[in-house]
Protein backbone atom coordinates (compact mmCIF):
# COMPACT_ATOMS: atom_id res chain seq x y z
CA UNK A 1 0.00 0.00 0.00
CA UNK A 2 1.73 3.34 -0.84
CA UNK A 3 2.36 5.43 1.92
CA UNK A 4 0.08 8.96 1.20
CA UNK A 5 -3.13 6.67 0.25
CA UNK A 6 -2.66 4.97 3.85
CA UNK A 7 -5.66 5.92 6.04
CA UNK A 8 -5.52 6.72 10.21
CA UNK A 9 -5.96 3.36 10.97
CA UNK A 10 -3.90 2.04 8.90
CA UNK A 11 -1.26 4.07 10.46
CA UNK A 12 -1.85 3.09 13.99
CA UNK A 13 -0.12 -0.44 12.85
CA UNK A 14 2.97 0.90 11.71
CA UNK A 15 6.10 0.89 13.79
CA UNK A 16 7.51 3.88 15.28
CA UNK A 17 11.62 4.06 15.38
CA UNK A 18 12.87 5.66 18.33
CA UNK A 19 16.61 6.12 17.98
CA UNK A 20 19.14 6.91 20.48
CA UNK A 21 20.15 10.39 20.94
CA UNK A 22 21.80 11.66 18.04
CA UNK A 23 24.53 13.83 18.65
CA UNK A 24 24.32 15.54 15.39
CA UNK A 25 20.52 16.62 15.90
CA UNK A 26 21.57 20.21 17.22
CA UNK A 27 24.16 21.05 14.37
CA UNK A 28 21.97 19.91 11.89
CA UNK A 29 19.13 21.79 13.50
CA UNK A 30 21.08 24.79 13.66
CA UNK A 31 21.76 24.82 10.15
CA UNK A 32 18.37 24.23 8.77
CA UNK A 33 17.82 27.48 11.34
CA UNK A 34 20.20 29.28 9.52
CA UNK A 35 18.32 28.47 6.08
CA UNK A 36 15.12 29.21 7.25
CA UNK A 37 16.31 32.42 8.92
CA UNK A 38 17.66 33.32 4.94
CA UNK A 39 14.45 32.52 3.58
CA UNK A 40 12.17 34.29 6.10
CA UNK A 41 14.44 37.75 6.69
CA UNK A 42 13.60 40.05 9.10
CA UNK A 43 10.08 38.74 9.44
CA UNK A 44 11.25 35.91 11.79
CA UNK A 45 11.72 37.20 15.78
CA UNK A 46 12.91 33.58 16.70
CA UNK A 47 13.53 30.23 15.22
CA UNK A 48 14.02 27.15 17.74
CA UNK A 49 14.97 23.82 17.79
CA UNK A 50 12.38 22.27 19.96
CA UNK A 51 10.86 18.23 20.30
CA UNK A 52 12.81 15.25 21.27
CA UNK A 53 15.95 15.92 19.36
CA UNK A 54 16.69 18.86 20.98
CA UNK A 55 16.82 16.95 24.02
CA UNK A 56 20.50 15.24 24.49
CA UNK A 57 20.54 11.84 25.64
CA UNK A 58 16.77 11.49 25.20
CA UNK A 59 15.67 8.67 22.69
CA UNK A 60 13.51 10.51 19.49
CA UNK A 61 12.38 10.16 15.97
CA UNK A 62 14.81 10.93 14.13
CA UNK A 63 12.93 14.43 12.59
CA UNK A 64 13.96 17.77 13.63
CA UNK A 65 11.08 20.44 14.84
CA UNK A 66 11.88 24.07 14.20
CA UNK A 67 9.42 26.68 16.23
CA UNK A 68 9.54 30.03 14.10
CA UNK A 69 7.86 32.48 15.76
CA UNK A 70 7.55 35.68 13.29
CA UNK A 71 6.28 39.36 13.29
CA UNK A 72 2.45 39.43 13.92
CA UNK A 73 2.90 42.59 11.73
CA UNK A 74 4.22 40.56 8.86
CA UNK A 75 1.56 38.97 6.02
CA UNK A 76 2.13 35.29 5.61
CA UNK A 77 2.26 35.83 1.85
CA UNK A 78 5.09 37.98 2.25
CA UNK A 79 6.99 34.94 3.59
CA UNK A 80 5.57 32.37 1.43
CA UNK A 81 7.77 31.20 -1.36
């Protein structure tokens, strides 16, 4: 079954990986950051490597979460590419 036609309960049966801490989460993190902070300008306040990964030693899916918190001021289409 291909993985976008799979329905919520077909997803409950699928196996979650937890991997041991990573200690490359928080550099790689940091340099998606940096991207995203080149993309969005001036209209991101603060972007933050938050979940699991950013927590060292804990076990975690092996995705990275970036919070970006931008100006309230600032229209979404002007950051949308």
């Amino acid at each position: 079954m291909e993985f976008n036609r799979l329905k919520n309960k077909d997803l409950a049966h699928l196996p979650i990986k937890l991997l041991p801490h990573d200690p490359e989460w928080p550099r790689q993190a940091d340099l998606l950051i940096g991207d995203l902070r080149k993309l969005i300008g001036k209209a991101a306040v603060r972007l933050e490597h938050v979940g699991s990964t950013a927590v060292s030693g804990l076990c975690a899916k092996p995705k990275l979460h970036i919070d970006i918190l931008v100006e309230r001021s600032v229209p979404l289409s002007d950051i949308r590419e």
